[in-house]
Protein backbone atom coordinates (compact mmCIF):
# COMPACT_ATOMS: atom_id res chain seq x y z
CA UNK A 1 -5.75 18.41 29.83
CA UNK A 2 -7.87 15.25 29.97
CA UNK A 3 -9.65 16.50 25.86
CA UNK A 4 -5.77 17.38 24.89
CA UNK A 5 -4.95 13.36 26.42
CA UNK A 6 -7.99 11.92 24.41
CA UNK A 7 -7.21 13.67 21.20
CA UNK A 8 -3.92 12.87 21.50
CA UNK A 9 -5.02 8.85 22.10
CA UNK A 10 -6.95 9.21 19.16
CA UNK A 11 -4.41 10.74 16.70
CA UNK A 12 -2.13 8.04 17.38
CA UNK A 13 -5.15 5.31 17.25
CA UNK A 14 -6.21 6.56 13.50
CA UNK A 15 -2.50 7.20 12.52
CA UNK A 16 -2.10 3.57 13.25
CA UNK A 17 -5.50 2.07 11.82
CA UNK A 18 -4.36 3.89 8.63
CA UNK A 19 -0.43 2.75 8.65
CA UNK A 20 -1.47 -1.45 8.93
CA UNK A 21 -3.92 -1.57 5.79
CA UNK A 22 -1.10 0.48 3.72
CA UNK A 23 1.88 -1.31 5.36
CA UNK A 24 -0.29 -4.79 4.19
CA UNK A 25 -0.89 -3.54 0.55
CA UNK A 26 3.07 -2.41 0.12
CA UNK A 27 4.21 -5.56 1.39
CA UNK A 28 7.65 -4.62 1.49
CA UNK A 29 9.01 -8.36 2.64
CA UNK A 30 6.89 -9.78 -0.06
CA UNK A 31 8.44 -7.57 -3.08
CA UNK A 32 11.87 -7.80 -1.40
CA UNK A 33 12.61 -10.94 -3.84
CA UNK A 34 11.69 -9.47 -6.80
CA UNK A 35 13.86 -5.98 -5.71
CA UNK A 36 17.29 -8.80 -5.29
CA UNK A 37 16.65 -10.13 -8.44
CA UNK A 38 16.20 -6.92 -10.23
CA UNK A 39 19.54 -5.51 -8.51
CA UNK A 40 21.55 -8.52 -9.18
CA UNK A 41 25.22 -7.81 -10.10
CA UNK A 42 24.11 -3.95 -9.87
CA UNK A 43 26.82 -2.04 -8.18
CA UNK A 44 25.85 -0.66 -4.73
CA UNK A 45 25.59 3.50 -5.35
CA UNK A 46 23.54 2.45 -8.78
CA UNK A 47 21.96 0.43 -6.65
CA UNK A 48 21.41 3.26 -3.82
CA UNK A 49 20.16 5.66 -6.45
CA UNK A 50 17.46 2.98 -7.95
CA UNK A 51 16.33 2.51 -4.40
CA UNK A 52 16.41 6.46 -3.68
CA UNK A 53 14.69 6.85 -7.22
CA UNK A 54 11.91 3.79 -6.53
CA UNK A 55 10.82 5.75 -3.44
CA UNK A 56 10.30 9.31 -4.35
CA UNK A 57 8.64 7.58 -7.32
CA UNK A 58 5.95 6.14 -5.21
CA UNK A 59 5.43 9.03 -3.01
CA UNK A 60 5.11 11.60 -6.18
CA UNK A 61 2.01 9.09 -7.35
CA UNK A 62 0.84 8.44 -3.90
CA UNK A 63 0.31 12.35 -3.21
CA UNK A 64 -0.74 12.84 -6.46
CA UNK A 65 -3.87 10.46 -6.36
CA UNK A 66 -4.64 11.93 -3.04
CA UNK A 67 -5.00 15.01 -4.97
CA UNK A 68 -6.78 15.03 -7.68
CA UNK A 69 -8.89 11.57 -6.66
CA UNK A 70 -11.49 12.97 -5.44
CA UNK A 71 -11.72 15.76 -7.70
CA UNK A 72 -11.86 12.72 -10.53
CA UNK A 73 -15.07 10.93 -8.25
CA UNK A 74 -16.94 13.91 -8.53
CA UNK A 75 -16.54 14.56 -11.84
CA UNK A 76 -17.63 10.33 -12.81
CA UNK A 77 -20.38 10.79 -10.28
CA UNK A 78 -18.82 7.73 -8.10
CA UNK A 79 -19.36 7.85 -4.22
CA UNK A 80 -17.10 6.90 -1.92
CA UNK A 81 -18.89 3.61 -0.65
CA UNK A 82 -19.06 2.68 -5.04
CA UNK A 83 -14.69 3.12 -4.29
CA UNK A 84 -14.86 1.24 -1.13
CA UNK A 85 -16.43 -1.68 -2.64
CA UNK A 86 -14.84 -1.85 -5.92
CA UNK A 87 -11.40 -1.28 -4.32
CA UNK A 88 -12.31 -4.03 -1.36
CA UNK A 89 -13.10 -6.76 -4.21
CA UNK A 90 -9.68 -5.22 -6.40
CA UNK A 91 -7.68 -6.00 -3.37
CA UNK A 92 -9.50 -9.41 -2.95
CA UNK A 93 -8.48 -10.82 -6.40
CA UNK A 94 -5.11 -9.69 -5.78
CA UNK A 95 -5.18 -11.24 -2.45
CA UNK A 96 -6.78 -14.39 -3.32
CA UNK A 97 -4.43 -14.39 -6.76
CA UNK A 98 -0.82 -13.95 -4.37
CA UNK A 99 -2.19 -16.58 -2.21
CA UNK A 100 -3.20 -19.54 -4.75
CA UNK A 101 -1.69 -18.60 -7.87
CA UNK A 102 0.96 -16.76 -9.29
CA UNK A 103 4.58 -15.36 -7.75
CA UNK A 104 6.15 -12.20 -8.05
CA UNK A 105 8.22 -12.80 -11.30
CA UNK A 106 11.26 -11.73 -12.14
CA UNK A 107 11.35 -8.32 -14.55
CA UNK A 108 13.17 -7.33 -17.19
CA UNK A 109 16.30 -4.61 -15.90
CA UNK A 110 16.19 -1.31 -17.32
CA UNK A 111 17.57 1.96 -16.80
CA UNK A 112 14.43 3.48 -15.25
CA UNK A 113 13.50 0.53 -12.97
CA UNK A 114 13.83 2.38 -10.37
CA UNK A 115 10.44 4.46 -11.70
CA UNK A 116 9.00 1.27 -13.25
CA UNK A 117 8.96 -1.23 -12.51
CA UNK A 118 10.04 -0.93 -8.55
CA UNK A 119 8.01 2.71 -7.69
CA UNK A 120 5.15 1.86 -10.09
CA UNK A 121 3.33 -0.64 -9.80
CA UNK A 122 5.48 -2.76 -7.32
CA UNK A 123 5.79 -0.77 -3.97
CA UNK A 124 2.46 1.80 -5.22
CA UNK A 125 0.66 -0.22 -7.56
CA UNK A 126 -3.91 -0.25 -7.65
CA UNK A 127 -3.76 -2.43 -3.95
CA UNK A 128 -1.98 0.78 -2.87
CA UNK A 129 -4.26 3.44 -4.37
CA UNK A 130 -7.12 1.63 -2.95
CA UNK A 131 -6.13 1.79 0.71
CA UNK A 132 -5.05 5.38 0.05
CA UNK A 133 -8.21 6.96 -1.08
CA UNK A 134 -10.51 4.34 1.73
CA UNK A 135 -8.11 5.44 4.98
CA UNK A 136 -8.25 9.35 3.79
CA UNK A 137 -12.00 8.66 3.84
CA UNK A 138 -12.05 6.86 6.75
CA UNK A 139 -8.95 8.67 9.34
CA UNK A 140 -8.60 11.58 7.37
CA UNK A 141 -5.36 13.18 5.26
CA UNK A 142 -3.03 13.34 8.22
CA UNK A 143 -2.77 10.39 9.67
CA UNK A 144 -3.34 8.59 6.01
CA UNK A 145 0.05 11.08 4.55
CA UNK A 146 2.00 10.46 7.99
CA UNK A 147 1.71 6.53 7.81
CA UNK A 148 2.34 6.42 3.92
CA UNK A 149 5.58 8.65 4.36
CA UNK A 150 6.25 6.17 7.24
CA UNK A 151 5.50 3.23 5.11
CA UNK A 152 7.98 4.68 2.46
CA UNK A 153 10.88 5.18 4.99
CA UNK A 154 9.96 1.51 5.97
CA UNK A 155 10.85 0.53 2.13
CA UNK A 156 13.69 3.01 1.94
CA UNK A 157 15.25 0.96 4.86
CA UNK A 158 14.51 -2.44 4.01
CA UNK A 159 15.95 -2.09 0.43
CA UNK A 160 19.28 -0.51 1.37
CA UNK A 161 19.38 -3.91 3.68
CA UNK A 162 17.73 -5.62 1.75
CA UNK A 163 20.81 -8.03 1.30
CA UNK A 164 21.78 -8.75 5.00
CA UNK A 165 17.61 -9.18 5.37
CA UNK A 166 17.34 -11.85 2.65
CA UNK A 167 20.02 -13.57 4.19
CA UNK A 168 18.16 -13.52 7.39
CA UNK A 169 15.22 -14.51 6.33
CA UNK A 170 15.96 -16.82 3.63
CA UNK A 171 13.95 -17.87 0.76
CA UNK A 172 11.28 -19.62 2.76
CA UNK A 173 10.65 -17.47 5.21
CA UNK A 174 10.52 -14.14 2.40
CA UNK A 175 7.82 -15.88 0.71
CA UNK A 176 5.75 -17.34 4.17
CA UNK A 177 5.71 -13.55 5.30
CA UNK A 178 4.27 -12.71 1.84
CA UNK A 179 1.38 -15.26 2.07
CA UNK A 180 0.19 -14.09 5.98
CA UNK A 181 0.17 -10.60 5.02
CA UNK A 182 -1.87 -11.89 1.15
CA UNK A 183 -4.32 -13.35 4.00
CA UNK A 184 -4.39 -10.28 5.90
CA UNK A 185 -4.90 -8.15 2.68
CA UNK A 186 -7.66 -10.66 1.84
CA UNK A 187 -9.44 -10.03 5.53
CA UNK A 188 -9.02 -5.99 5.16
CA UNK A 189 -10.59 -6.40 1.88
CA UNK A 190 -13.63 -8.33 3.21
CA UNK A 191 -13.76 -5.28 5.86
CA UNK A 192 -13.71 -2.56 2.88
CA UNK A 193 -16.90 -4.34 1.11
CA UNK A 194 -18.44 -4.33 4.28
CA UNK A 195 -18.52 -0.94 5.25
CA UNK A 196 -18.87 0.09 1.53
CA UNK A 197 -22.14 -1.92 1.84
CA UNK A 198 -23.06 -0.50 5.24
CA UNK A 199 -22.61 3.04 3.80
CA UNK A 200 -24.56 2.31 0.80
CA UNK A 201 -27.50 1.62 2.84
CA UNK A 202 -27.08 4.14 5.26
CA UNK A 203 -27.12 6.43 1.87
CA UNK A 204 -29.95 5.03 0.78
CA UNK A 205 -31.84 5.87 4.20
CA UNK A 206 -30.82 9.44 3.87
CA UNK A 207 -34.45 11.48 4.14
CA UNK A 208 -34.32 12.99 0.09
C-alpha cells in the first residue's frame, strides 16, 4: 500500500512539474488580447468553431512533434542536453524579447485563423515545442501528454470566456499577467541551460 501511496505522490508530483513549464510557454492570459482582437465583430458560433479549430490545431502539432522528434535527433546526431540548451536560450530570447521589447500585435483575419495564426504559432508555437520535447525527457510521455491536453482544455475554456475574462481583467491587468509569467519563462529557461550543461558533463564523464 505504502509503494502504491508513493507512486501515486509521485505521478501527481511529475504530472505537475511538467503542466507549469507548458502552462508558462502557452501563456493563455498573455495571447488572450491578441485572440479579442482577431475575433472582433466575429459572430459567436464562427467564433466557437475558430476556437474549437485553434485547439485541435495545436494538439495535432503538439502530438506530432512528440512523435517523430526524437526519431528526427537521432537521425541529426543531436543529444538531448544539445535540445535542452538550445531550447533553454530559444525560450530566453523570447522571454527577455516579451519582457523589454515588443507586444503581441494584432494579425491580419483570415478564414483559417483558427489553424494559423491562433493554433500555430500563437498557443503551440517553438517556446511550446521546447518544453514539450525537455518535460518528455525529463517526467516522461504521460504526465508531459496529460498536462498538455490539460493545458489545451485550459485554452479551450478561457477563449469561449474569453470576453467576460477581458472584462475582468482589463487591459492592464491582461498584459501585467503576461510580463510575470515572460519572467517566469525567463527563470525556467535559465533552469533548462543548466541541466543541459550538467548533463553535458555528466556525458562527458561517461567511462568510453
Amino acid at each position: 500500500m505504502k509503494e502504491l501511496s508513493f507512486l501515486h505522490i509521485e505521478h501527481w508530483h511529475n504530472f505537475f512539474l511538467a503542466f507549469i513549464p507548458l502552462f508558462i510557454a502557452i501563456d493563455v492570459i498573455g495571447i488572450l488580447p491578441v485572440f479579442m482582437s482577431l475575433a472582433e465583430g466575429i459572430e459567436k458560433p464562427q467564433k466557437t468553431k475558430i476556437i474549437h479549430q485553434s485547439v485541435i490545431t495545436a494538439l495535432s502539432v503538439s502530438i506530432g512533434f512528440l512523435a517523430i522528434g526524437k526519431f528526427v535527433f537521432s537521425v541529426l546526431g543531436i543529444e538531448i542536453y544539445d535540445f535542452k540548451m538550445a531550447g533553454g536560450l530559444l525560450l530566453l530570447v523570447f522571454a527577455i524579447n516579451d519582457l523589454l521589447f515588443a507586444e503581441r500585435g494584432k494579425r491580419t483575419f483570415t478564414t483559417t485563423m483558427g489553424v494559423v495564426p491562433l493554433g500555430i504559432p500563437l498557443i503551440v508555437g517553438p517556446a511550446v515545442l521546447t518544453s514539450i520535447i525537455v518535460t518528455v525527457d525529463t517526467y516522461g510521455y504521460v504526465p508531459t501528454i496529460t498536462s498538455l491536453m490539460v493545458n489545451l482544455i485550459i485554452v479551450w475554456i478561457v477563449f469561449l470566456k474569453s470576453e467576460f475574462i477581458y472584462r475582468l481583467m482589463g487591459d492592464g491587468g491582461s498584459k501585467a499577467f503576461a510580463k510575470v509569467a515572460a519572467l517566469l519563462l525567463a527563470a525556467i529557461a535559465v533552469m533548462m541551460i543548466r541541466r543541459g550543461f550538467i548533463d553535458m558533463l555528466l556525458y562527458m564523464k561517461k567511462p568510453s
